[in-house]
N, C-alpha and C. Protein backbone atom coordinates (compact mmCIF):
# COMPACT_ATOMS: atom_id res chain seq x y z
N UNK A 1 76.10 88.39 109.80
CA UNK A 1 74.96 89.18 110.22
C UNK A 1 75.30 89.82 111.57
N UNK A 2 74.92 91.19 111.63
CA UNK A 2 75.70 91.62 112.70
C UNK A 2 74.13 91.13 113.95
N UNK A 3 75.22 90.96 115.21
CA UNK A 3 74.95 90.30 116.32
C UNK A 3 73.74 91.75 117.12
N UNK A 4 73.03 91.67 118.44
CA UNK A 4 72.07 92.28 119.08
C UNK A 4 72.53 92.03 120.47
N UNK A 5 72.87 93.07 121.10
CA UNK A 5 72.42 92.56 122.90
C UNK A 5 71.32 92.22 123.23
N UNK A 6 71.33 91.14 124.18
CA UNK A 6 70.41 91.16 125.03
C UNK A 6 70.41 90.94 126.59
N UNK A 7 69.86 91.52 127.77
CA UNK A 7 69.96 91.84 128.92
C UNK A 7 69.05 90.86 128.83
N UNK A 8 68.54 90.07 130.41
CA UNK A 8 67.51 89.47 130.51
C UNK A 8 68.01 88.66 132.02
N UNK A 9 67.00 88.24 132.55
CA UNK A 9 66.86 87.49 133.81
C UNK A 9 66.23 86.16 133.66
N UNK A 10 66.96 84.77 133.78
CA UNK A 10 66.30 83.62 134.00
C UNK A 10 66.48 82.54 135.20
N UNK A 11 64.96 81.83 134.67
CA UNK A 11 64.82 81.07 136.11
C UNK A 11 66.13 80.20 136.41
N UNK A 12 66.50 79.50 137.90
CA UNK A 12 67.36 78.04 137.88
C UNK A 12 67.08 77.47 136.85
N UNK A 13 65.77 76.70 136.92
CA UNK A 13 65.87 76.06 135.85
C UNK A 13 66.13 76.09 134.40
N UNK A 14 65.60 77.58 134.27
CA UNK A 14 66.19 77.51 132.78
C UNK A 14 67.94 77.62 132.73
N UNK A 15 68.57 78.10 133.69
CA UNK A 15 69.49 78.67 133.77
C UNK A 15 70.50 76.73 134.38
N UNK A 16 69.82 75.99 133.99
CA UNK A 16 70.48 74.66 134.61
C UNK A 16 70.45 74.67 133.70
N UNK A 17 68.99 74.56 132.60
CA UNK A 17 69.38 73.33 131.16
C UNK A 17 70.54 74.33 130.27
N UNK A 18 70.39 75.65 130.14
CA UNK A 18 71.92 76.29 129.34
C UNK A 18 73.07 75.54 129.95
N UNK A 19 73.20 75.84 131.03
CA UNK A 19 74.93 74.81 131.63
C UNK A 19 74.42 73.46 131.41
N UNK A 20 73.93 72.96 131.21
CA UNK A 20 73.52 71.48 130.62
C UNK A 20 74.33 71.14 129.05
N UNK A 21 73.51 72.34 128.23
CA UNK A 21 73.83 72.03 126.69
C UNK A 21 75.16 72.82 126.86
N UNK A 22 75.85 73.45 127.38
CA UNK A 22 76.82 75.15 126.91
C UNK A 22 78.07 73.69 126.61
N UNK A 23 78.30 72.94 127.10
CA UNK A 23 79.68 71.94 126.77
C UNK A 23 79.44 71.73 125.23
N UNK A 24 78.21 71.41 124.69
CA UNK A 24 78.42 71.17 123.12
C UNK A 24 77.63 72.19 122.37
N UNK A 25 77.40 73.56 123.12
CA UNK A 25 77.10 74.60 122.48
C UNK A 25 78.49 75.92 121.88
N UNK A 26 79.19 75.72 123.19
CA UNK A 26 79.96 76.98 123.33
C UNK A 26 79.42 77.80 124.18
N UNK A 27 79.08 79.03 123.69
CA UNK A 27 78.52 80.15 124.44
C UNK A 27 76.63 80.11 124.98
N UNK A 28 76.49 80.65 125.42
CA UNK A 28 75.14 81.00 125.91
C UNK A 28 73.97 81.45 124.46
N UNK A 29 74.77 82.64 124.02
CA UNK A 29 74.19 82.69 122.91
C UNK A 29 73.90 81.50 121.65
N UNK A 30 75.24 80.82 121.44
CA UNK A 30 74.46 80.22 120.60
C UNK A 30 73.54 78.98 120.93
N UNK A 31 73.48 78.93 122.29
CA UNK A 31 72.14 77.82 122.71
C UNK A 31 70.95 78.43 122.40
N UNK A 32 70.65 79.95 122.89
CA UNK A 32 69.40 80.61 122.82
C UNK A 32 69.31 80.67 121.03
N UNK A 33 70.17 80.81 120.31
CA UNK A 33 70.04 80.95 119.05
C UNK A 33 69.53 79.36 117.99
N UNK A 34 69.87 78.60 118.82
CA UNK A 34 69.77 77.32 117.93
C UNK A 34 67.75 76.66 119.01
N UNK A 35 67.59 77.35 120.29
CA UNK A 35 66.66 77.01 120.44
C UNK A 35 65.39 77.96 120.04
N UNK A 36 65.84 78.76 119.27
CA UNK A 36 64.95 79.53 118.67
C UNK A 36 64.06 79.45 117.09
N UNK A 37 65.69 78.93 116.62
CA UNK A 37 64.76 78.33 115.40
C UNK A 37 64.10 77.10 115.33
N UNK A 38 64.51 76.21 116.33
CA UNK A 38 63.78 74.96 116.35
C UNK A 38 62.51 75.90 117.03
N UNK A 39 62.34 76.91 117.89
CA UNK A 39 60.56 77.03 118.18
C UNK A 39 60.12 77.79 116.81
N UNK A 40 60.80 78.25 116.06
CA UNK A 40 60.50 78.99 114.55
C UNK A 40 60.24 78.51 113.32
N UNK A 41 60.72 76.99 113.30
CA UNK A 41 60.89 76.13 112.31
C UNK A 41 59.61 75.53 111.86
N UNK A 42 59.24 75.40 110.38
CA UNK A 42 58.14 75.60 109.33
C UNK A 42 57.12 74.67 109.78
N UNK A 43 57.78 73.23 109.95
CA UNK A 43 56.78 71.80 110.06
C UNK A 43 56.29 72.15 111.05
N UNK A 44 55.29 70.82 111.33
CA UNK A 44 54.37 70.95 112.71
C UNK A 44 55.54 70.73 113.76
N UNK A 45 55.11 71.20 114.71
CA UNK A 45 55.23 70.29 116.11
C UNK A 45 55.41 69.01 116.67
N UNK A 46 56.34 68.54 117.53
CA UNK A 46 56.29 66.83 117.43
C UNK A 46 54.71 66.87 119.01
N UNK A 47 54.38 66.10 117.89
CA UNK A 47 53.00 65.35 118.41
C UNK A 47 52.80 64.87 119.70
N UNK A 48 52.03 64.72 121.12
CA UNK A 48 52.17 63.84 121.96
C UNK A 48 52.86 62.23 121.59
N UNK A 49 52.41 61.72 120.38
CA UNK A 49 52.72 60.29 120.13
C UNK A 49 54.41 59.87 119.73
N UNK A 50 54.76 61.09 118.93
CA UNK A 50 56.01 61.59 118.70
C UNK A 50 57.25 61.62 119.83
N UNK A 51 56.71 62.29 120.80
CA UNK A 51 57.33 62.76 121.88
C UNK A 51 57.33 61.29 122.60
N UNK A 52 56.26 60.21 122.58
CA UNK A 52 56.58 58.99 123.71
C UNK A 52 57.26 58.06 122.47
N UNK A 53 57.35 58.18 121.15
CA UNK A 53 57.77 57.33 120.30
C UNK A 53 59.25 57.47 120.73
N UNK A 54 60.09 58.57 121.27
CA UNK A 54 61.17 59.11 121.23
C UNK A 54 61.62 58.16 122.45
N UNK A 55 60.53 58.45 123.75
CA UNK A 55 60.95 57.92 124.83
C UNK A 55 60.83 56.63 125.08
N UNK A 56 60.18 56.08 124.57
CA UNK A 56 59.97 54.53 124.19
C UNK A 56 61.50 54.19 124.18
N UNK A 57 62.21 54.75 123.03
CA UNK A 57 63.50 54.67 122.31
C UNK A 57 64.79 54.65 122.91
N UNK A 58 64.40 55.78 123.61
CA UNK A 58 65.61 56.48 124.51
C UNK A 58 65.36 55.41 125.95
N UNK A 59 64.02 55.30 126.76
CA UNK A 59 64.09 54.79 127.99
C UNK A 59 64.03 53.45 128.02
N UNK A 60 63.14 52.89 127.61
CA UNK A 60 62.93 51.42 127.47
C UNK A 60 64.18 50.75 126.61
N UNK A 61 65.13 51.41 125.84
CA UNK A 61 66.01 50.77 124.86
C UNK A 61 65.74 49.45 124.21
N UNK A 62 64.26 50.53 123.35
CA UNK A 62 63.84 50.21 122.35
C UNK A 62 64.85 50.47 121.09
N UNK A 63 64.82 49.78 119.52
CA UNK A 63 65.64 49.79 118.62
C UNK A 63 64.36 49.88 117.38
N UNK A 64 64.86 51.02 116.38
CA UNK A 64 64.16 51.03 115.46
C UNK A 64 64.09 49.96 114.11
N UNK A 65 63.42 49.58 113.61
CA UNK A 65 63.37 48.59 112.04
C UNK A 65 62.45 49.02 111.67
N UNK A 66 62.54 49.16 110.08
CA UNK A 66 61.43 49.04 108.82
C UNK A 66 60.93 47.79 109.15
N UNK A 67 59.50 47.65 109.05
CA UNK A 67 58.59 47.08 108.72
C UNK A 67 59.02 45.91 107.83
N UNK A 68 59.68 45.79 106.73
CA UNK A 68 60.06 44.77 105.89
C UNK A 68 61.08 44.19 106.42
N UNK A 69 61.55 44.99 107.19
CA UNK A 69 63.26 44.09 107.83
C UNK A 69 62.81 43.25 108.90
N UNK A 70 62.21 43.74 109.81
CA UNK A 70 61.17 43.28 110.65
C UNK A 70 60.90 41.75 110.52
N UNK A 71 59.43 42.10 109.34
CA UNK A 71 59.47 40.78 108.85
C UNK A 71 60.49 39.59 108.55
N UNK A 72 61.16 40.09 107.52
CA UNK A 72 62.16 38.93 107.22
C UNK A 72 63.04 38.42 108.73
N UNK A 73 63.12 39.21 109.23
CA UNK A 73 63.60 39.19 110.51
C UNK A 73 63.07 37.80 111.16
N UNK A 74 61.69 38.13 111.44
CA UNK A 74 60.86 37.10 111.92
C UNK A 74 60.34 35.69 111.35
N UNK A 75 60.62 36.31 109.71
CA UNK A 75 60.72 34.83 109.16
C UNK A 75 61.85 34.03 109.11
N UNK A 76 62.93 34.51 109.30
CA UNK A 76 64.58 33.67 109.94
C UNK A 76 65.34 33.94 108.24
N UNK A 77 65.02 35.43 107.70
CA UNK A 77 65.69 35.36 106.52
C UNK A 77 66.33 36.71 106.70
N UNK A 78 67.74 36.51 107.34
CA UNK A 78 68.97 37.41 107.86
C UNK A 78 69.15 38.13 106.72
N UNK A 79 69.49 37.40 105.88
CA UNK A 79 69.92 37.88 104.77
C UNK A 79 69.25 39.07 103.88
N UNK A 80 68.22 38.89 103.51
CA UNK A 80 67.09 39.88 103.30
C UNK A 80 67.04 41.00 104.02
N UNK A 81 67.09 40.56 105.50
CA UNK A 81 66.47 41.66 106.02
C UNK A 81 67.58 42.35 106.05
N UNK A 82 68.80 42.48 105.73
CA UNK A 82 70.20 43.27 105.49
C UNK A 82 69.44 43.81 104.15
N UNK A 83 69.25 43.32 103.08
CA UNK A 83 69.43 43.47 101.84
C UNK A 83 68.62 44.46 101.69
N UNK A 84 67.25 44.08 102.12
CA UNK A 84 65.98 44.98 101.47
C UNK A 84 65.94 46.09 102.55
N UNK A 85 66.67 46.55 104.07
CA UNK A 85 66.73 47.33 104.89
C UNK A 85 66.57 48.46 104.43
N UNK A 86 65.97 49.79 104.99
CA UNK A 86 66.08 51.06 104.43
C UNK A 86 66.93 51.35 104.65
N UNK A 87 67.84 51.46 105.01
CA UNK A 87 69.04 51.97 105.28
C UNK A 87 69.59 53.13 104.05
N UNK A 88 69.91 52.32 102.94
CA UNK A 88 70.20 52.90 101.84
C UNK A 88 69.44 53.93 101.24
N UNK A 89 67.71 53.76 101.56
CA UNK A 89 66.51 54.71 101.32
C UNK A 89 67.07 56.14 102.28
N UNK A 90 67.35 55.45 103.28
CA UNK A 90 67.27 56.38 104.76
C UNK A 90 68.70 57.58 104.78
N UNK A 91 69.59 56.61 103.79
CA UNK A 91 70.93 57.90 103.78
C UNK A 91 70.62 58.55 102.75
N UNK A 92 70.36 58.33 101.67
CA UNK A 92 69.68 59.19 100.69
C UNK A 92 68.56 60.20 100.66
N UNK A 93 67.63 59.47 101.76
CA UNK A 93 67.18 60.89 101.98
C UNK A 93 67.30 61.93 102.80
N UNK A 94 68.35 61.38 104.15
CA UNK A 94 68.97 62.37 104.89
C UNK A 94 69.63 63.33 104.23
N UNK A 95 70.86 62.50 103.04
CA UNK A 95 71.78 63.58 102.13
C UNK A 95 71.18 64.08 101.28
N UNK A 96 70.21 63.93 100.95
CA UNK A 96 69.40 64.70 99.84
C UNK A 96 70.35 64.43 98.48
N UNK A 97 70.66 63.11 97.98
CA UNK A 97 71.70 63.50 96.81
C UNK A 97 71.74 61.66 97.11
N UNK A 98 71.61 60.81 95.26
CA UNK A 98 71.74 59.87 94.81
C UNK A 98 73.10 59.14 95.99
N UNK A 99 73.15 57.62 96.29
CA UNK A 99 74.55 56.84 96.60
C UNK A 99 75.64 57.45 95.43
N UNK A 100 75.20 57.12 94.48
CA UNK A 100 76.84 57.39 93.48
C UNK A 100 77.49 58.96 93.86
N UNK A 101 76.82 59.54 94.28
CA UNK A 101 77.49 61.06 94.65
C UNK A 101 77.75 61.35 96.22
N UNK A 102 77.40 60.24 96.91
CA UNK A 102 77.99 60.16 98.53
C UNK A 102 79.24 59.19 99.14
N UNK A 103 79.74 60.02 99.19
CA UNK A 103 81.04 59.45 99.48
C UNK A 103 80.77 58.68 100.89
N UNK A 104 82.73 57.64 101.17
CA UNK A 104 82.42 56.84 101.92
C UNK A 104 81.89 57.16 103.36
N UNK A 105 83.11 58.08 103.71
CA UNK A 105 82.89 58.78 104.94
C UNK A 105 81.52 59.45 105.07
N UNK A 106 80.73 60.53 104.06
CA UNK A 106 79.81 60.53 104.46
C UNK A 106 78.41 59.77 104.81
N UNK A 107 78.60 58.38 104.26
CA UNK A 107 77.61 57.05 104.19
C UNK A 107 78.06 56.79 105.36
N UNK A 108 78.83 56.41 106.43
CA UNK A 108 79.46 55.99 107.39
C UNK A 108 79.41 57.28 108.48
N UNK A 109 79.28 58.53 108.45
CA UNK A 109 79.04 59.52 109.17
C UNK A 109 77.50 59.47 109.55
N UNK A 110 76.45 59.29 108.41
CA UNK A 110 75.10 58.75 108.32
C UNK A 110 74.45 57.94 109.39
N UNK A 111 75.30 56.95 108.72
CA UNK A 111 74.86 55.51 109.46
C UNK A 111 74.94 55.35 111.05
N UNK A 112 76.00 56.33 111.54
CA UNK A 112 76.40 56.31 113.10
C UNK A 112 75.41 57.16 113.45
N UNK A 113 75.18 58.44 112.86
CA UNK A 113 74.13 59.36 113.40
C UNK A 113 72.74 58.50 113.28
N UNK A 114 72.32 57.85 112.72
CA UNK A 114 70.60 56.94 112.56
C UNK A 114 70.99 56.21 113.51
N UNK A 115 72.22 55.33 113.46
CA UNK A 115 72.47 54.24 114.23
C UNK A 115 71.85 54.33 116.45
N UNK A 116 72.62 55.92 116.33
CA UNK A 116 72.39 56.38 117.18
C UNK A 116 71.08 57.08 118.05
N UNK A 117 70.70 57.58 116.67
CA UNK A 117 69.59 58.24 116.68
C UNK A 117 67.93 57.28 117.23
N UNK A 118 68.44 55.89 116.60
CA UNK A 118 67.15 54.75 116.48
C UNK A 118 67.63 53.77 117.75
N UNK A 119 68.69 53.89 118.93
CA UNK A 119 69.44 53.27 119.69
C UNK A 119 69.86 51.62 119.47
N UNK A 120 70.13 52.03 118.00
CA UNK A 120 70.68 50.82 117.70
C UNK A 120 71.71 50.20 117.90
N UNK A 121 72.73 51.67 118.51
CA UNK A 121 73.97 50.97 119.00
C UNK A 121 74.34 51.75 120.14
N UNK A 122 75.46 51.38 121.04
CA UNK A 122 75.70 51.58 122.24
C UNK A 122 76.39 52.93 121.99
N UNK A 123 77.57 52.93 121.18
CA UNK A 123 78.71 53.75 120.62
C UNK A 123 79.34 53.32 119.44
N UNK A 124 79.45 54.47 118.71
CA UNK A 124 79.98 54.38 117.09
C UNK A 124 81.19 55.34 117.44
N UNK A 125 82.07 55.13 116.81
CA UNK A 125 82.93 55.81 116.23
C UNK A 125 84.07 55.96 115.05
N UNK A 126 84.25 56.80 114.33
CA UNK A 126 84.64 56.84 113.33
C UNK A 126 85.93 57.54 113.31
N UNK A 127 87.08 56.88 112.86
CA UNK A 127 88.38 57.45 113.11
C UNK A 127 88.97 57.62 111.43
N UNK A 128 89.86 58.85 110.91
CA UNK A 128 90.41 58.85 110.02
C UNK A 128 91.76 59.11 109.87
N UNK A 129 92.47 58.48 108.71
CA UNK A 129 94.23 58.80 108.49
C UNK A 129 94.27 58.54 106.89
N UNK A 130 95.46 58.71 106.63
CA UNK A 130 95.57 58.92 105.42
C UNK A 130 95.53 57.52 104.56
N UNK A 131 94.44 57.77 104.05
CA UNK A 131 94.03 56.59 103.06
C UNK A 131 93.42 55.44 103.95
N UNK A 132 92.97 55.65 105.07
CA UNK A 132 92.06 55.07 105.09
C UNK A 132 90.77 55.37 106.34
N UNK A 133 89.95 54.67 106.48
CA UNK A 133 88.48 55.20 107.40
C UNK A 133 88.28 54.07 107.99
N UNK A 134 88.30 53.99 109.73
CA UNK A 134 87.77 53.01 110.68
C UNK A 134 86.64 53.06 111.05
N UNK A 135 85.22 52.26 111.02
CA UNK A 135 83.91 52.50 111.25
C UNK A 135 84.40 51.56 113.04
N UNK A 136 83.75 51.95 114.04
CA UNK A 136 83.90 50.84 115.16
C UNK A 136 82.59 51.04 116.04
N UNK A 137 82.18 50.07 116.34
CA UNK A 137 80.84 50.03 117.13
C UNK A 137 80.50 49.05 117.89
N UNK A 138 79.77 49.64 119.00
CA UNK A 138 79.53 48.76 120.03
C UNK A 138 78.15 48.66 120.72
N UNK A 139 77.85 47.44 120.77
CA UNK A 139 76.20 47.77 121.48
C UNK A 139 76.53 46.51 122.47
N UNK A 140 75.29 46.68 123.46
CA UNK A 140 74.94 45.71 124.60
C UNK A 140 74.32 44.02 124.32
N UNK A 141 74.09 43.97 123.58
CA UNK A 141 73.22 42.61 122.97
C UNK A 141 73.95 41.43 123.29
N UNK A 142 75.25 41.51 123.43
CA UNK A 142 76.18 40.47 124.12
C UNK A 142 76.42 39.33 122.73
N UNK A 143 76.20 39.24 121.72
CA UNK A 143 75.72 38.11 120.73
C UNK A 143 76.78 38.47 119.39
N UNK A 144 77.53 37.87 119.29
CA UNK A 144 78.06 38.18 118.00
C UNK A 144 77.34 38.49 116.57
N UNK A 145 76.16 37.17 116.25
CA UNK A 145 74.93 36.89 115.53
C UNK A 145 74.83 38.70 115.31
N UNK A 146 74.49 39.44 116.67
CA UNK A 146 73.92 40.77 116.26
C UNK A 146 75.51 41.68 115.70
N UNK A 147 76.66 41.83 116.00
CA UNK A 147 77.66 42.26 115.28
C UNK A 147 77.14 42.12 113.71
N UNK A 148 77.44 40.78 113.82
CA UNK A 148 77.68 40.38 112.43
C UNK A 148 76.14 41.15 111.40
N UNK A 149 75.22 40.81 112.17
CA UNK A 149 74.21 41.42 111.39
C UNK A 149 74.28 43.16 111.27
N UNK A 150 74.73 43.79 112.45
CA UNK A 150 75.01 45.39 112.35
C UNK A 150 75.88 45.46 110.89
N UNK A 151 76.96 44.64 110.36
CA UNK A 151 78.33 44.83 110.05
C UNK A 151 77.87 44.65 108.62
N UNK A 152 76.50 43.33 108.54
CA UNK A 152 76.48 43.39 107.26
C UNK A 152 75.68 44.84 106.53
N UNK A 153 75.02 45.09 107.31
CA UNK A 153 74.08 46.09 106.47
C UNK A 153 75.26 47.37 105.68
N UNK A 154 76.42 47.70 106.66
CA UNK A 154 77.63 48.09 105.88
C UNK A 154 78.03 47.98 104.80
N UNK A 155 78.46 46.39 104.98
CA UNK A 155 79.05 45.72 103.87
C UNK A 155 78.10 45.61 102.40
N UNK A 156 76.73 45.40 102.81
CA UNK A 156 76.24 45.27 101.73
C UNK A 156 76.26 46.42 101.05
N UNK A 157 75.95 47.70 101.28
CA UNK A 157 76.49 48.95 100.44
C UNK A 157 77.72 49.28 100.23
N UNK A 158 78.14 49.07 101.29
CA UNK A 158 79.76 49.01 100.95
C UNK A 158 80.09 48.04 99.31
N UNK A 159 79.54 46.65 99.20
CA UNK A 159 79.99 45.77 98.10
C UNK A 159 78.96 46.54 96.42
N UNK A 160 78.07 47.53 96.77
CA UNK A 160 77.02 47.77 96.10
C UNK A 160 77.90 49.07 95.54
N UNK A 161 78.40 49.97 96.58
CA UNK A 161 78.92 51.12 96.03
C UNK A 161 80.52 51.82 96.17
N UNK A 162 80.88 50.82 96.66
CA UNK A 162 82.58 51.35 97.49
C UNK A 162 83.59 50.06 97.00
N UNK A 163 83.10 49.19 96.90
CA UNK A 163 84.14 47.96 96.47
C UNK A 163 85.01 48.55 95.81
N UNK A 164 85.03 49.05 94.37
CA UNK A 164 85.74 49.12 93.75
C UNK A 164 87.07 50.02 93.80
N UNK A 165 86.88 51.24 94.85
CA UNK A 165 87.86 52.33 95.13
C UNK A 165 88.47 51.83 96.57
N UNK A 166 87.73 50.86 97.49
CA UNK A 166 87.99 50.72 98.36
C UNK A 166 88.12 49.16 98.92
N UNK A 167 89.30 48.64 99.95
CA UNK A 167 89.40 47.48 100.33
C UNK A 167 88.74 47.74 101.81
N UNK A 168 88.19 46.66 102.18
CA UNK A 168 87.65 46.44 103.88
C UNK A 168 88.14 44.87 104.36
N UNK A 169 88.42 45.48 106.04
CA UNK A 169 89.12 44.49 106.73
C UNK A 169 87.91 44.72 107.56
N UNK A 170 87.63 43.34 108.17
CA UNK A 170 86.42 43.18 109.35
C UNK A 170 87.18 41.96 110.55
N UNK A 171 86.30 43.18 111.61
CA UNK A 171 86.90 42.23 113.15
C UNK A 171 85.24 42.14 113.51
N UNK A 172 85.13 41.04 114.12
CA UNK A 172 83.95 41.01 114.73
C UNK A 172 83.88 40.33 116.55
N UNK A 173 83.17 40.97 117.04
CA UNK A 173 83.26 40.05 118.76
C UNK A 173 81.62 40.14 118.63
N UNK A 174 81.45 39.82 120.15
CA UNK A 174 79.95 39.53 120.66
C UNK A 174 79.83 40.42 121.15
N UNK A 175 80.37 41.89 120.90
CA UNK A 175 79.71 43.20 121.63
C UNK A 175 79.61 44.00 120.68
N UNK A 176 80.63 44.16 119.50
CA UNK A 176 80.97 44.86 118.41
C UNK A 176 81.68 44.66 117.08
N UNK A 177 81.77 45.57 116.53
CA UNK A 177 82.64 45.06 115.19
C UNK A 177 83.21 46.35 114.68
N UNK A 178 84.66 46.20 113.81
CA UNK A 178 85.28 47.53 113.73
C UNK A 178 85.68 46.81 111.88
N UNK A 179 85.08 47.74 111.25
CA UNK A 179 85.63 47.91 109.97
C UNK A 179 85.97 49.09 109.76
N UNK A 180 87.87 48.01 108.87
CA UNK A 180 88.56 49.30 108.15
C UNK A 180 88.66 49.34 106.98
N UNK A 181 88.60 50.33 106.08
CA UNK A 181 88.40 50.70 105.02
C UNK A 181 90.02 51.44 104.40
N UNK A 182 90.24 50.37 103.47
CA UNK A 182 91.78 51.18 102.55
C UNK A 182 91.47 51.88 101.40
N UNK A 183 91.88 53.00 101.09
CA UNK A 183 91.60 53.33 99.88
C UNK A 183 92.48 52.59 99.19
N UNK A 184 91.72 51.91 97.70
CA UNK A 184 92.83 51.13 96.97
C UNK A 184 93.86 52.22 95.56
């Protein structure tokens, strides 16, 4: 689509938050372009309640759970609350498209973006080579107990939908856990 000049004068401040985002924008333009359709975009508005649900999240390092995980949580049934987690609800409806048609990397690309998104973890990262995919992550909780519980909710889709094309090696500490994935 062919491109438009535009001339224009802005405040410091606006002219701080562009050099703010321009490192993971690129240019100028495409900041003004990507903050345009978010003010253009169909749904409502995020809500006053919306907006402190966020900061709750972000400042207080608050961590998101379903309601059912929650529970089991609180009733001392680990296991469950891996099992019945939305998680699997939650990548499916991000990808818009059934588990059997999402591949590994993209289930694992998913999971770091929510992971992140709900400040469930400190830092994710995901490394690739040939034939195989490193998931690695790290949060503050100091507790292995919580590794191991991040690692299973993995594994359990992982054993539900990836077992069979794929082998996994697991490291676990009390800050993080790094699973690697072989293609078999």
């Amino acid at each position: 689509m062919p491109k438009r000049r535009l001339q224009t004068t802005l405040s410091d401040e606006a002219f701080r938050i562009i050099e703010k985002f321009r490192p993971n924008y690129g240019g100028i333009n495409e900041i003004i372009e990507d903050a345009l359709r978010l003010l253009n975009r169909e749904d409502s508005s995020l809500s006053e309640d919306d907006i402190l649900l966020i900061k709750l999240i972000h400042e207080l390092d608050f961590t998101g759970c379903g309601r059912s995980q929650y529970m089991h949580l609180i009733c001392g049934d680990v296991k469950r609350a891996v099992e019945e987690s939305m998680m699997e609800t939650a990548v499916e409806w991000f990808l818009k498209k059934p588990f059997p048609e999402i591949e590994l990397e993209e289930f694992l690309e998913t999971v770091k973006r929510g992971w992140r998104i709900l400040n469930r973890v400190d830092y994710v990262e995901i490394t690739k080579g040939d034939g195989w995919i490193q998931f690695f992550c790290e949060h503050t909780m100091r507790r292995k107990e919580v590794s191991e519980f991040l690692a299973m909710h993995i594994l359990n889709i992982y054993e539900k939908y990836y077992k069979e094309g794929w082998k996994v090696v697991k490291s676990v500490s009390t800050n993080g856990f790094t699973l690697k994935f072989y293609r078999q």
